[in-house]
C-alpha atoms as a PDB file:
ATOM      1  CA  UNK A   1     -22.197 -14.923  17.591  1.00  0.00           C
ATOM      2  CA  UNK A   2     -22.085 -12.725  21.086  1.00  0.00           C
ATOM      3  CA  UNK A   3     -24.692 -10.457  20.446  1.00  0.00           C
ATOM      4  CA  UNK A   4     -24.906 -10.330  16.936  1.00  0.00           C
ATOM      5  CA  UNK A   5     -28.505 -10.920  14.804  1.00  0.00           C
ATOM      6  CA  UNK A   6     -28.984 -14.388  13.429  1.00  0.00           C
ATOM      7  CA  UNK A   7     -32.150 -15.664  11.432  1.00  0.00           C
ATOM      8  CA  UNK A   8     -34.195 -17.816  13.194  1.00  0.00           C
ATOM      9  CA  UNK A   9     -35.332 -21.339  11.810  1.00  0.00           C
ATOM     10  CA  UNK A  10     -38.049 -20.080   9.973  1.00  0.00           C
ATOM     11  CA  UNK A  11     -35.958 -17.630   8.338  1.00  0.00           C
ATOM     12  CA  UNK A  12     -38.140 -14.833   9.270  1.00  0.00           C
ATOM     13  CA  UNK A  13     -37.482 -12.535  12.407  1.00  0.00           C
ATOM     14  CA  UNK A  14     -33.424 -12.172  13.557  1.00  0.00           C
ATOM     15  CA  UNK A  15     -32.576 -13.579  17.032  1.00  0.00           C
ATOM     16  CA  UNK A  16     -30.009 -12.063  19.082  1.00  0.00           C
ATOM     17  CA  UNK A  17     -27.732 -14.217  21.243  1.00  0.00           C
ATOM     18  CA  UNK A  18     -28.700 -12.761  24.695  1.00  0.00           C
ATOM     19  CA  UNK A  19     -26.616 -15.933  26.443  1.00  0.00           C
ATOM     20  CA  UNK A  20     -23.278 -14.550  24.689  1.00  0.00           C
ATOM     21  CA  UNK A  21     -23.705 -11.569  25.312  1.00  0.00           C
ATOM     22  CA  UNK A  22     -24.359 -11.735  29.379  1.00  0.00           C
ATOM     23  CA  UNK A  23     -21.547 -14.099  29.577  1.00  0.00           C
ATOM     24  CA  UNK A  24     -19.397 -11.722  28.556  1.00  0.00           C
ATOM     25  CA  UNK A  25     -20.526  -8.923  30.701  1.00  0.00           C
ATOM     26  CA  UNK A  26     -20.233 -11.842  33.540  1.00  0.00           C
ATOM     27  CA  UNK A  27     -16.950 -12.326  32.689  1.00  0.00           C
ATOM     28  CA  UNK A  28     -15.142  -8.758  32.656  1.00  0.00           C
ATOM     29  CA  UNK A  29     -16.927  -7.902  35.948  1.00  0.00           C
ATOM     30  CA  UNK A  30     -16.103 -10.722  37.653  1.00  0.00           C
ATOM     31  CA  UNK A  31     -12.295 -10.025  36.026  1.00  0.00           C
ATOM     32  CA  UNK A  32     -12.457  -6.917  37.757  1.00  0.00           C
ATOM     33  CA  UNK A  33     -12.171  -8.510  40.724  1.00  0.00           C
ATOM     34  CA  UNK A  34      -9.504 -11.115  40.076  1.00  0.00           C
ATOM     35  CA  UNK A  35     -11.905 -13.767  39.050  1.00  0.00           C
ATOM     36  CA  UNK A  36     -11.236 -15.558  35.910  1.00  0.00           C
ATOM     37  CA  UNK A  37     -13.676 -18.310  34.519  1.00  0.00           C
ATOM     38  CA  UNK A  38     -14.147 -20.383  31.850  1.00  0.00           C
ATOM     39  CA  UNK A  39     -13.143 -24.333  30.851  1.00  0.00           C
ATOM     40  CA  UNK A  40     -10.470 -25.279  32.489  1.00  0.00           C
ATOM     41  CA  UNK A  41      -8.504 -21.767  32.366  1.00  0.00           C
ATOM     42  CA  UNK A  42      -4.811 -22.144  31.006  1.00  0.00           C
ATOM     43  CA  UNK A  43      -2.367 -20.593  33.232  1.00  0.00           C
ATOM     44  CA  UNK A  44      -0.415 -19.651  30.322  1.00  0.00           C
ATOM     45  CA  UNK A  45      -2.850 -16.680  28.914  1.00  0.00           C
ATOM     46  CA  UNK A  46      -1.721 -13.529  28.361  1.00  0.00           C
ATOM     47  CA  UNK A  47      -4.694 -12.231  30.178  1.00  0.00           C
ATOM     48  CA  UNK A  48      -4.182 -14.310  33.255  1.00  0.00           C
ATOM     49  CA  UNK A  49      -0.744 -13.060  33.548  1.00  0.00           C
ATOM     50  CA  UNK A  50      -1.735  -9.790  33.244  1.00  0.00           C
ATOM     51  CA  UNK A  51      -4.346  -9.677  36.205  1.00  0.00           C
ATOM     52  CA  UNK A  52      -1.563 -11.098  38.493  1.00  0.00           C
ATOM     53  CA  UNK A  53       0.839  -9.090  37.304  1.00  0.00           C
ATOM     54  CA  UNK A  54      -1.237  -5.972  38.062  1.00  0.00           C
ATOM     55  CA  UNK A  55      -2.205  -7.717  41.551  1.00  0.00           C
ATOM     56  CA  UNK A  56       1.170  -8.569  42.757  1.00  0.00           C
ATOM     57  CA  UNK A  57       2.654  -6.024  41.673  1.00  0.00           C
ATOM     58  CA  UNK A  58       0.115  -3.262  43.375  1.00  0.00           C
ATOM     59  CA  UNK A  59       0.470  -1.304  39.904  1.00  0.00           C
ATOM     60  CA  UNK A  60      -1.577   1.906  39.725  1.00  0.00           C
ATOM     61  CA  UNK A  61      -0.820   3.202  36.290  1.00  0.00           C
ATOM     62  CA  UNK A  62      -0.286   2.079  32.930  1.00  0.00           C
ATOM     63  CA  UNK A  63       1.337   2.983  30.633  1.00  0.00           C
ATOM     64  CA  UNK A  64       1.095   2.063  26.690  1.00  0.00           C
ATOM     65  CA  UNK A  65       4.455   3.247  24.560  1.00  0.00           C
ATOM     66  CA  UNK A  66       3.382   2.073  20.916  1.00  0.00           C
ATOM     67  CA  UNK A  67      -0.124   2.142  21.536  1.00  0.00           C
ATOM     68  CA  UNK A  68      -1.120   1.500  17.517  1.00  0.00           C
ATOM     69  CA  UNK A  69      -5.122   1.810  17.474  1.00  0.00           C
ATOM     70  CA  UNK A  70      -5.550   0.675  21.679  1.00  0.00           C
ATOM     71  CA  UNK A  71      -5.637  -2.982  21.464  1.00  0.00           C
ATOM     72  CA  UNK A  72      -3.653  -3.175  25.093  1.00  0.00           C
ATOM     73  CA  UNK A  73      -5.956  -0.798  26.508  1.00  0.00           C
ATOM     74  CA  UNK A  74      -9.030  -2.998  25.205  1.00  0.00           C
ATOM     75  CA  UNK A  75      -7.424  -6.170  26.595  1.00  0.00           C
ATOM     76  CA  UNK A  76      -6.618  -4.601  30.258  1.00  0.00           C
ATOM     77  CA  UNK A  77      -9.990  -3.415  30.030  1.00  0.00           C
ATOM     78  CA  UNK A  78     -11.812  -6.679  28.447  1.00  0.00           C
ATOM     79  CA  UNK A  79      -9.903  -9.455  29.246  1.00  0.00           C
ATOM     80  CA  UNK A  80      -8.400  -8.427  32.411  1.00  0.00           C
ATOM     81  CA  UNK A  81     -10.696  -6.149  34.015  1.00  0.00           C
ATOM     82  CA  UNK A  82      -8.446  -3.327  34.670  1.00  0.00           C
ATOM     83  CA  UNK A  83     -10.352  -0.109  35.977  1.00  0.00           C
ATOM     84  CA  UNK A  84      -6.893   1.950  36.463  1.00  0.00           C
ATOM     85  CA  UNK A  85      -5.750   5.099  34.499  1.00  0.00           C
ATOM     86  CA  UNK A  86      -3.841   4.342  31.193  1.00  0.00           C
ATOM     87  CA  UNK A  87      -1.745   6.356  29.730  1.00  0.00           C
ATOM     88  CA  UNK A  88      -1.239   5.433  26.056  1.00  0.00           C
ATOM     89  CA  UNK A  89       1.507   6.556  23.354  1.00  0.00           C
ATOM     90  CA  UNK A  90       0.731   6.592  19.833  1.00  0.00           C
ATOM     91  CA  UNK A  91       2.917   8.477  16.970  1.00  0.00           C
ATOM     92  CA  UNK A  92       1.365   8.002  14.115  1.00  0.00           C
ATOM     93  CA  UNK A  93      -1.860  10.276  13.524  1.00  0.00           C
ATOM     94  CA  UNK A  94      -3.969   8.047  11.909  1.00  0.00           C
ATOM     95  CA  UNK A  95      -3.514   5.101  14.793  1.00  0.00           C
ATOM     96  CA  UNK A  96      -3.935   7.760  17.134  1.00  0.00           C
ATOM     97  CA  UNK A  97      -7.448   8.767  15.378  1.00  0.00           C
ATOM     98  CA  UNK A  98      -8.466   5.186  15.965  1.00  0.00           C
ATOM     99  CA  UNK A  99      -6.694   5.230  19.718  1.00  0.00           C
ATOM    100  CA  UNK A 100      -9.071   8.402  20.343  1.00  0.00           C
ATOM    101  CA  UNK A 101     -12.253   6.232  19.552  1.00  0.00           C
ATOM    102  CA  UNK A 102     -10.975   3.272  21.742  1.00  0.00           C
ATOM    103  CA  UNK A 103     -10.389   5.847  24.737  1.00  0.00           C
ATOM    104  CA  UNK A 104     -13.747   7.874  23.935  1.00  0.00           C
ATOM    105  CA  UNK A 105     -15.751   6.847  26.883  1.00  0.00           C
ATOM    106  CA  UNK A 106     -13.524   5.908  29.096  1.00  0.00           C
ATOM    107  CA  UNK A 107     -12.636   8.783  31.714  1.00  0.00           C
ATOM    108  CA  UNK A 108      -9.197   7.288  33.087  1.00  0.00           C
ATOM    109  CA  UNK A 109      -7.600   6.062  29.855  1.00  0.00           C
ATOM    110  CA  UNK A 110      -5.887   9.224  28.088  1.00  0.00           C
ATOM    111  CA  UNK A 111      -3.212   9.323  24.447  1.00  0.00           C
ATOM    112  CA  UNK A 112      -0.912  11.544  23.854  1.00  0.00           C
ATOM    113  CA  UNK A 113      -0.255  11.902  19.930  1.00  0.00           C
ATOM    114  CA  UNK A 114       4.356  10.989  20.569  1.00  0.00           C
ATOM    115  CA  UNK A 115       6.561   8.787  20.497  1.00  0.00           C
ATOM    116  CA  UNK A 116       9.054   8.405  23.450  1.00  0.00           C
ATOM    117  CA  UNK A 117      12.511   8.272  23.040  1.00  0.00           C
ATOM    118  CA  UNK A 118      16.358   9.170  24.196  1.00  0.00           C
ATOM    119  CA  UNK A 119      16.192  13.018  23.450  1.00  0.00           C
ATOM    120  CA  UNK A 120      13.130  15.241  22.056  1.00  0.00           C
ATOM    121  CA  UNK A 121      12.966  15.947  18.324  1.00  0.00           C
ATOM    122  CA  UNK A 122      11.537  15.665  15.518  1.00  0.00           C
ATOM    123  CA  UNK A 123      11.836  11.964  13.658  1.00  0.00           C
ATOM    124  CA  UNK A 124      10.564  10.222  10.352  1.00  0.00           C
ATOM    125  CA  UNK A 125       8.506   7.158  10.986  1.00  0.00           C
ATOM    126  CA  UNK A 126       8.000   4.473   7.930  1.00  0.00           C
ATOM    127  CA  UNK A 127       3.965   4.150   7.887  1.00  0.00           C
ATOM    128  CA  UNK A 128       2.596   1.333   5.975  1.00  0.00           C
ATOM    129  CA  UNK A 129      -1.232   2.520   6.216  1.00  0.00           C
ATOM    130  CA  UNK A 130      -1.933  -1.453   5.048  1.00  0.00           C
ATOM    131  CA  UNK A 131      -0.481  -2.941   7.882  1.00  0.00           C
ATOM    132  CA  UNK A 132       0.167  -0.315  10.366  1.00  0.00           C
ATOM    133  CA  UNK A 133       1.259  -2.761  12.774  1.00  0.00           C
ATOM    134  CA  UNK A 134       5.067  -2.549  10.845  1.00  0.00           C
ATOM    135  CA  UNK A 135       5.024   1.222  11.363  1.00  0.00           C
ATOM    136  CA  UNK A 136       8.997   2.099  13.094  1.00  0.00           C
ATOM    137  CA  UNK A 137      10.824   4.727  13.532  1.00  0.00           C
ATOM    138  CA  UNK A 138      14.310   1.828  12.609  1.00  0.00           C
ATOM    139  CA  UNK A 139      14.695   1.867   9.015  1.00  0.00           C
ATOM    140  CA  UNK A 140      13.621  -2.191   7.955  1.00  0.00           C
ATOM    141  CA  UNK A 141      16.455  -4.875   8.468  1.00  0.00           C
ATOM    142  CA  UNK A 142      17.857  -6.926   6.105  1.00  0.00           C
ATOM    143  CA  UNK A 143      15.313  -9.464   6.665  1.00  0.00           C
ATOM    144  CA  UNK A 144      12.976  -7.479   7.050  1.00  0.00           C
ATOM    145  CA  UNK A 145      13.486  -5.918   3.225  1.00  0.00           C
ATOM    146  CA  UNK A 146      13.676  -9.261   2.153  1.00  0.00           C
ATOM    147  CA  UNK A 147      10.811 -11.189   3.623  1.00  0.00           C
ATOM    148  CA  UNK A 148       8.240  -7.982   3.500  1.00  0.00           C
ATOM    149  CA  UNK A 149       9.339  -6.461  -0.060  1.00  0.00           C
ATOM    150  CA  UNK A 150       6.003  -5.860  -1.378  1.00  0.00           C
ATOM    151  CA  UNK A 151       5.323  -3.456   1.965  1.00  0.00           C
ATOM    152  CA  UNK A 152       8.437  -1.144   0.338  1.00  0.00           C
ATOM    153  CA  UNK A 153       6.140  -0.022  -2.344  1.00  0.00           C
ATOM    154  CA  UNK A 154       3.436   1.298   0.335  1.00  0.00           C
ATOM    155  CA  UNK A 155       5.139   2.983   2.759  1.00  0.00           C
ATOM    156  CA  UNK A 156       4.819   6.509   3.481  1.00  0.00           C
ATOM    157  CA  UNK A 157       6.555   8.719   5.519  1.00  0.00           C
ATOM    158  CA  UNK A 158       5.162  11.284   8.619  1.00  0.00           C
ATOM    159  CA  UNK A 159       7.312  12.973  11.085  1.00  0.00           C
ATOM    160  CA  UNK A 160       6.455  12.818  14.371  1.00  0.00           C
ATOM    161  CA  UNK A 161       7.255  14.090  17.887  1.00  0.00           C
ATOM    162  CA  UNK A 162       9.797  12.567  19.960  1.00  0.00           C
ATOM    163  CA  UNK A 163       9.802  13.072  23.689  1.00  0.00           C
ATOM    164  CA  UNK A 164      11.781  12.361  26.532  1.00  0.00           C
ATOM    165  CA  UNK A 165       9.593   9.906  28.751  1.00  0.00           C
ATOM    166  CA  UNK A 166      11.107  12.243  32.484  1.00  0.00           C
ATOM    167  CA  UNK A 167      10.175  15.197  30.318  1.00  0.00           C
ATOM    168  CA  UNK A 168       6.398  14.696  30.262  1.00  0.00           C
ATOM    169  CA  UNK A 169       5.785  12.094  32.760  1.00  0.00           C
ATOM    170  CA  UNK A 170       4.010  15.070  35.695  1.00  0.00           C
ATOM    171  CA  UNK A 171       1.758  16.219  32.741  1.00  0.00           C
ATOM    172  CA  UNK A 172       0.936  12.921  31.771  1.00  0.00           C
ATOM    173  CA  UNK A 173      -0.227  11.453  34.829  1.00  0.00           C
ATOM    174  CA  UNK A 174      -2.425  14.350  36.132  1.00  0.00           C
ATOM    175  CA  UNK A 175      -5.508  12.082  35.949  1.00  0.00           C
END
């Protein structure tokens, strides 16, 4: 219930969870500086992989090909503490509209409305605005057709840009 509004025993006046809330905050600063706390932390979290992966590896930028609505970003930034620049790749315009509110207020984490690919051009890409998360520029496998047919049905299609990754890379990272 981090900091959402609960009724209180009486059922009168909402109560926030102040305790959830601070722990959180607690957390993601102290993440920020390679401390990671909780119950008995797993080693095998994706978020405790990340934060040594960034440490060991000195990295300075990031970059996000397939971006979808920023839920990368939001874990280097939440779970991991990651203050670095991002740069984040997102196709298809509406997950890019939702990218742009994730990035909003954050000065070093910038989208750039492509995909990345081989050669620059122009491409389809198969949106299913239900589940967004199946959106690809590959037409659907055999499997695929098979196991998701009701998806068929709601697909749409939106062309997009296609860029070479060496092509934009020095405008990219200007930040």
């Amino acid at each position: 219930m981090c900091g959402s509004l609960a009724e209180s025993d009486s059922g009168t006046a909402p109560l926030v969870s102040l305790r959830d809330g601070f722990v959180r905050v607690l957390r993601s600063r102290l993440a920020r500086r390679g401390i990671v706390i909780g119950r008995m932390p797993s080693t095998n979290r994706l978020d405790h992989a990340l934060v040594r992966v960034l440490s060991e590896r000195k990295v300075d930028h990031v970059l996000d090909v397939g971006a979808h609505t920023g839920g990368f970003g939001r874990v280097l930034r939440d779970l991991c503490g990651w203050r670095g620049p991002i740069c984040s790749f997102e196709p298809v315009h509406s997950s890019f509209v939702e990218l742009e509110r994730a990035m909003e207020h954050d000065p070093t984490w910038h989208g750039h409305e492509m995909a990345l690919g081989s050669a620059p051009a122009t491409a389809v890409m198969r949106h299913f605005p239900a589940h967004s998360n199946f959106d690809s520029l590959l037409p659907a496998s055999a499997y695929g057709r098979r196991r998701f047919a009701e998806l068929a049905s709601t697909s749409t299609e939106e062309p997009v840009t296609v860029q070479r990754l060496d092509a934009v890379i020095d405008e990219v990272l200007l930040f």
